[in-house]
Structure formats: structure tokens, C-alpha cells
Protein backbone atom coordinates (compact mmCIF):
# COMPACT_ATOMS: atom_id res chain seq x y z
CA UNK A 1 0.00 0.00 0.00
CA UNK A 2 2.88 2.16 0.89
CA UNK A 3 4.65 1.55 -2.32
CA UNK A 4 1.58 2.39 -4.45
CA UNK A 5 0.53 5.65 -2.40
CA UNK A 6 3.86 6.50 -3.45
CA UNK A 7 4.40 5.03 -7.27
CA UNK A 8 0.97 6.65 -8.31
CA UNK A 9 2.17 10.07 -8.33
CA UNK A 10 4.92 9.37 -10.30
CA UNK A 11 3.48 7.75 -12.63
CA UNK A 12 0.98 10.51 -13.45
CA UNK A 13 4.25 12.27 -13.39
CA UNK A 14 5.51 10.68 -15.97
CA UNK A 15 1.93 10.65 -17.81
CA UNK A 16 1.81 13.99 -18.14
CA UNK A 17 5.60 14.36 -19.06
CA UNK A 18 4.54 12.10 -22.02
CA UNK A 19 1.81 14.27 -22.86
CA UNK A 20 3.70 17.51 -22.55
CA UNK A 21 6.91 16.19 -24.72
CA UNK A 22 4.56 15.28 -27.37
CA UNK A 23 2.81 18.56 -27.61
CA UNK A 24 5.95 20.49 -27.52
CA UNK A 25 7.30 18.68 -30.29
CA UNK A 26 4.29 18.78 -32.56
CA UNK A 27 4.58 22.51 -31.29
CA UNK A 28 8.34 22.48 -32.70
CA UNK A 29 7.54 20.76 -36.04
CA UNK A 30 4.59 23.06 -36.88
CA UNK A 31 6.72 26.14 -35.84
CA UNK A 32 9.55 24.71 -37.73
CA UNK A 33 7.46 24.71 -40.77
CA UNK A 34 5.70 27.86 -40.53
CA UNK A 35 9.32 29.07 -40.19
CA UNK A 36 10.02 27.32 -43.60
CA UNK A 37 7.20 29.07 -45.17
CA UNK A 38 8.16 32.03 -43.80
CA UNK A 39 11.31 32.13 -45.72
CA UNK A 40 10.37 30.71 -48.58
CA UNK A 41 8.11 33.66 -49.39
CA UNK A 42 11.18 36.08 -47.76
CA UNK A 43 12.81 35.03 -50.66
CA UNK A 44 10.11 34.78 -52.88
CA UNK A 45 9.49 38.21 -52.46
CA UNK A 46 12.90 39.62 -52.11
CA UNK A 47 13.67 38.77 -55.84
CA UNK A 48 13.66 41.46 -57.86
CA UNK A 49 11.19 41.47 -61.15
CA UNK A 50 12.64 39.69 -64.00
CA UNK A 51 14.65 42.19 -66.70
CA UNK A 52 12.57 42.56 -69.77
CA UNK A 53 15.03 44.50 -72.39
CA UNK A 54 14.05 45.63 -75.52
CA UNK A 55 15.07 43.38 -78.40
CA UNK A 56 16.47 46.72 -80.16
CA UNK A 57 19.21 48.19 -78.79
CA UNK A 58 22.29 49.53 -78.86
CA UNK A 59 25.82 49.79 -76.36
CA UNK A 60 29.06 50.31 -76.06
CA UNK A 61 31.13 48.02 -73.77
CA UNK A 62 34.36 47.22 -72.26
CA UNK A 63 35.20 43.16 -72.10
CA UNK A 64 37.55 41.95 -69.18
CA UNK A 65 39.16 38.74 -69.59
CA UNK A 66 40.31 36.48 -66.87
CA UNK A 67 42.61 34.47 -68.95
CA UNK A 68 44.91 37.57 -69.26
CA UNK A 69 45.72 40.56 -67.19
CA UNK A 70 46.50 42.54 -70.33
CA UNK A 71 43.88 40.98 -72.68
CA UNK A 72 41.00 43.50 -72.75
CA UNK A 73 38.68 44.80 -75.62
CA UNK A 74 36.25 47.49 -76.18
CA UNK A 75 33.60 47.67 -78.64
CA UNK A 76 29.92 48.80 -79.92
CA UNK A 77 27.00 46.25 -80.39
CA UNK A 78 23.37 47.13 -81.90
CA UNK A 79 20.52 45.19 -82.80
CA UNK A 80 17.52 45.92 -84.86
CA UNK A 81 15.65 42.95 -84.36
CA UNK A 82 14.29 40.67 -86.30
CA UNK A 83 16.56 42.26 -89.32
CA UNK A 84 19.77 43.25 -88.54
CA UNK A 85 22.82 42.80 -86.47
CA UNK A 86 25.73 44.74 -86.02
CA UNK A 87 29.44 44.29 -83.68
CA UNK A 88 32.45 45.87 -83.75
CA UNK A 89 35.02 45.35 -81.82
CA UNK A 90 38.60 46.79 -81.16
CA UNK A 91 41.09 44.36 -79.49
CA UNK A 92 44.02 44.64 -76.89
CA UNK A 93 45.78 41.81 -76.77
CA UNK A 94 49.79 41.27 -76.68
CA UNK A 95 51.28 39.34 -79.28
CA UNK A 96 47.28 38.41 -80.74
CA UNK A 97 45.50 39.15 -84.21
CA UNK A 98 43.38 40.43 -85.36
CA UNK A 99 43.92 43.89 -84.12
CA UNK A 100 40.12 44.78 -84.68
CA UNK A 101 37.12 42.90 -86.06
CA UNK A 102 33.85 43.82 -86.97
CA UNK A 103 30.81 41.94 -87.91
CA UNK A 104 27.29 42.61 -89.72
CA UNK A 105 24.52 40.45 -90.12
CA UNK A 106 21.82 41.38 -92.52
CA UNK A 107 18.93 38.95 -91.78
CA UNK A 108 17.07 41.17 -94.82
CA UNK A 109 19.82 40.65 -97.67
CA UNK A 110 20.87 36.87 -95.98
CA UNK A 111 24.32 38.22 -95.49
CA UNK A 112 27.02 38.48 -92.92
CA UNK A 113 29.91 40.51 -93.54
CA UNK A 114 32.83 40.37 -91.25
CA UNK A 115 36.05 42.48 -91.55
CA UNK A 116 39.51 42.25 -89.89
CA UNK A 117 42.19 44.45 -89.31
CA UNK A 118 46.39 42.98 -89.00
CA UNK A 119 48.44 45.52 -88.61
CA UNK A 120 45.26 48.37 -89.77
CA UNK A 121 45.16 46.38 -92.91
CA UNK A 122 41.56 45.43 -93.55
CA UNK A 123 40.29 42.24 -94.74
CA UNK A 124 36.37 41.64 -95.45
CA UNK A 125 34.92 38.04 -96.15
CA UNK A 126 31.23 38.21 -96.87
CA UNK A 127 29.28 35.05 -96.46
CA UNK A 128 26.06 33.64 -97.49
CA UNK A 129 23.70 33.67 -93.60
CA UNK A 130 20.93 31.47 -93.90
CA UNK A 131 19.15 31.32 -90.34
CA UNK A 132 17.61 33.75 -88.39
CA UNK A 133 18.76 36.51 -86.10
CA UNK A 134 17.08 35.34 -82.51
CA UNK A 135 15.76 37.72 -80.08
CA UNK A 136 19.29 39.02 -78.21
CA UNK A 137 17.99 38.48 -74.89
CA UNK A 138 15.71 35.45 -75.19
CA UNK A 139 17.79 33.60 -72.82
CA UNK A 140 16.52 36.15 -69.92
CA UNK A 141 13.34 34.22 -69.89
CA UNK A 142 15.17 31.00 -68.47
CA UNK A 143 17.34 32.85 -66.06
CA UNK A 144 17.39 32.26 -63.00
CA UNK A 145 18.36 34.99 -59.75
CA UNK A 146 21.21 34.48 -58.19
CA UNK A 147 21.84 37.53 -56.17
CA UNK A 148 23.48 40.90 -56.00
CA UNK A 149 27.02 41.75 -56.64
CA UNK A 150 28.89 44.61 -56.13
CA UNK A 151 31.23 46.01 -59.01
CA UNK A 152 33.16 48.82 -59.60
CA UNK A 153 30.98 50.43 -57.30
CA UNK A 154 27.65 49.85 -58.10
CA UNK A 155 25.06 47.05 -56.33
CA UNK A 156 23.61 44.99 -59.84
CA UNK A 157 21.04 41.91 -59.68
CA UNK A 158 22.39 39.07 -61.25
CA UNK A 159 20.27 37.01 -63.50
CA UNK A 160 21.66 33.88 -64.76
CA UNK A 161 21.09 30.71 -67.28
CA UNK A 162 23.66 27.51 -67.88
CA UNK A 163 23.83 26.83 -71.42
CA UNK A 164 25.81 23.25 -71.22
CA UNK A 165 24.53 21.45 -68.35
CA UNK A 166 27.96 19.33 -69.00
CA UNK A 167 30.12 21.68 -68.93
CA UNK A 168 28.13 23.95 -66.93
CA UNK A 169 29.33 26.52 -69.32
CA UNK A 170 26.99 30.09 -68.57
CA UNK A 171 25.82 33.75 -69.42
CA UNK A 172 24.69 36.68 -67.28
CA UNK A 173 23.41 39.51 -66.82
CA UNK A 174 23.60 42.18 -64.36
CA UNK A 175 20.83 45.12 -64.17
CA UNK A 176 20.57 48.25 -61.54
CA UNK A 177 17.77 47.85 -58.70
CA UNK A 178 16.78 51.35 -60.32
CA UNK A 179 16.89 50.15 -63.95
CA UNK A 180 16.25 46.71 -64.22
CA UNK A 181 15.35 46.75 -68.06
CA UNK A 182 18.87 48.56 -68.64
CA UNK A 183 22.03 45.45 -68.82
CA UNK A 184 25.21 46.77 -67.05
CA UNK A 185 26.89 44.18 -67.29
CA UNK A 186 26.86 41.09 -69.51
CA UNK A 187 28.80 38.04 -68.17
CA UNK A 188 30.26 34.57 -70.06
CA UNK A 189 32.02 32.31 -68.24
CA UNK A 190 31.80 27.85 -67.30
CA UNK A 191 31.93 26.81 -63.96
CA UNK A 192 34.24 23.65 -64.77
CA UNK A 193 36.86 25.96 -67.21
CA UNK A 194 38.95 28.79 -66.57
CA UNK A 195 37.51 31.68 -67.87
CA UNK A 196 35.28 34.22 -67.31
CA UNK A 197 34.14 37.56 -69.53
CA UNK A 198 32.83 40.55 -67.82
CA UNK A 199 31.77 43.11 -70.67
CA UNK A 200 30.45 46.40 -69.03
CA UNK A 201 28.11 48.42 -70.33
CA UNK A 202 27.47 51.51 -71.10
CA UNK A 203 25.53 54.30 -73.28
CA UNK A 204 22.53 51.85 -74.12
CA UNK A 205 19.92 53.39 -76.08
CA UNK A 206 16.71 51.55 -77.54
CA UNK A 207 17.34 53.72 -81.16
CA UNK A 208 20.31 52.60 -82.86
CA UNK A 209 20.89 54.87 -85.67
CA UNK A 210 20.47 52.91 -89.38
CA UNK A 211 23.64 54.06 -90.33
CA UNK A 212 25.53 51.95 -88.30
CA UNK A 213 23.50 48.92 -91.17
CA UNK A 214 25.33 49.98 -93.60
CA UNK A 215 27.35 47.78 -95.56
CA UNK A 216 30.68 48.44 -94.50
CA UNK A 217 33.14 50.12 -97.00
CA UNK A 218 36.08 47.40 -96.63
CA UNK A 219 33.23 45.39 -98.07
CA UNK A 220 31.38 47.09 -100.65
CA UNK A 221 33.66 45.57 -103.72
CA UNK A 222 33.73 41.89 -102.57
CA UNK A 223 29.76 42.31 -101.89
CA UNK A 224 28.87 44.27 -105.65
């Protein structure tokens, strides 16, 4: 009798400890996934609305390259999409031809002209181009956000897309908070090589002017 007067307390004791420990941890797994929740919709709505750029355009840009310290370029891209395509570039590379190159495609006269300078001799090859000029930025609409980085100053939201699963080779770009239909930067690299491009951006405009179409003079008798 003695022994139960005193074993009955402690086992409603260790009854209610039961009860108690199983609350709390149904507590802990439903605060554990509100907590989840939570932060999934932090994020959700901490990324930043997807860049929509206008498929006619035009920059200027400077091109860092990791594979060399002194390998840089600068150059001038514009696009008057569906029709026409234009890039020029100027090249700084030791020891490395050609010493400038620039490159039209005419999707209306199924053309591409490219020209090269060696030693500010040109050289133009025109070729027959039978496929369509794509949207510029049609890749945006598979990139994914994968943060903010800070360069040369300024905060940009990185949107990016892998290319070559296998080789996990990639592009990016890089738009202002402020101005996210407005590239700043425009980034090619592959995770499993060893290089990436940074080409910065600046003076874009949505009005390239038509003369920059024209069929380049270095061109004009290989193209009559």
C-alpha cells in the first residue's frame, strides 16, 4: 500500500511528461514549418522582377578577360531585331591578331559581312547567312536569380542561365535595382573551365541609328 501511495504520483508524473513532450514537439515541427514558409516567401518576395530588355538596342562596352591581365577589348554592339545585327570590336591583346574585327549580319539581304584588321590592314569576307537573327535576350526568360554583386561600385542583380549542363558553361546579366530593363553588365564564363568575360556596359539606347547597317566600305567591292 505504501509503495503504491507512493508510485501513483509518479506515474501521473511521468503521464503527463509524455503528454507535454509530445505537444511540444508537434509545437516544434509546426513552428519549424511555418518558419520554412516564412522564408520561402522572404525570398520569394525579395527577388527582384525579371529584366525585360528591348530586343532593339544599342551599347558600347568594355570586355575583361580572366585568362589575361593585359587581354582587354572594347567595342559597340546594336541590334535591330528581327533584321539586322551589327558588332564591332577593337582588341588589346599582346602578341594576338586580329587587331580589330567587326561583324554585320543582314537577316534582310541573308548576309554576314565580317572584316579584320592585321596591322590596320583590312580584310572583309562576306558570307552567305541562312538562319535567323534570334531575339538578343531570349535567354533572360530561363534565367534564374542568383543575387546581388557589387562592381566597380555599383550594387547589380544578377540574373543567370547555364547553357551546357555538362560543362556547366553560362551567361549573365547584371541590371541596376533602379533600372532593371537597362544590362550593365553582360557576363560569359563555365563553372568547370577557366575563364570568365565581364563586358560592361554603357551608353545603351533603344534607337540605334540605321547608319551603323550599312554595308561596311572594306566590303562594298567583294559584296557588288
Amino acid at each position: 500500500t505504501i509503495n503504491n501511495i507512493h508510485l501513483c504520483p509518479v506515474t501521473v508524473s511521468l503521464v503527463e511528461f509524455s503528454t507535454i513532450k509530445h505537444r511540444s514537439l508537434i509545437q516544434y515541427k509546426m513552428a519549424k514549418l511555418f518558419l520554412i514558409l516564412c522564408l520561402a516567401f522572404l525570398c520569394e518576395s525579395q527577388t527582384p522582377p525579371r529584366p525585360d530588355i528591348p530586343s532593339t538596342f544599342e551599347f558600347h562596352y568594355k570586355g575583361v578577360y580572366n585568362t589575361s591581365k593585359d587581354a582587354h577589348s572594347v567595342g559597340h554592339r546594336a541590334v535591330a531585331y528581327p533584321n539586322m545585327s551589327m558588332k564591332i570590336e577593337t582588341l588589346y591583346r599582346p602578341n594576338h591578331q586580329p587587331d580589330k574585327y567587326y561583324e554585320l549580319i543582314r537577316d534582310d539581304l541573308n548576309e554576314i559581312f565580317d572584316v579584320t584588321w592585321h596591322n590596320n590592314i583590312p580584310d572583309c569576307y562576306v558570307d552567305h547567312f541562312g538562319s535567323e537573327i534570334l531575339d538578343y535576350w531570349e535567354f533572360l526568360k530561363e534565367a534564374k536569380y542568383i543575387g546581388k554583386e557589387t562592381i566597380n561600385g555599383e550594387v547589380l542583380d544578377i540574373w543567370e542561365v547555364v547553357f551546357w549542363e555538362e560543362d556547366r558553361e553560362y551567361m549573365a546579366v547584371g541590371v541596376k535595382e533602379d533600372q532593371p530593363n537597362v544590362p550593365a553588365l553582360i557576363r560569359l564564363g563555365k563553372y568547370y573551365g577557366d575563364y570568365e568575360n565581364n563586358y560592361h556596359i554603357t551608353n545603351f539606347s533603344t534607337m540605334p541609328q540605321d547608319s551603323v547597317f550599312q554595308i561596311p566600305q572594306e566590303c562594298k567591292k567583294t559584296f557588288s
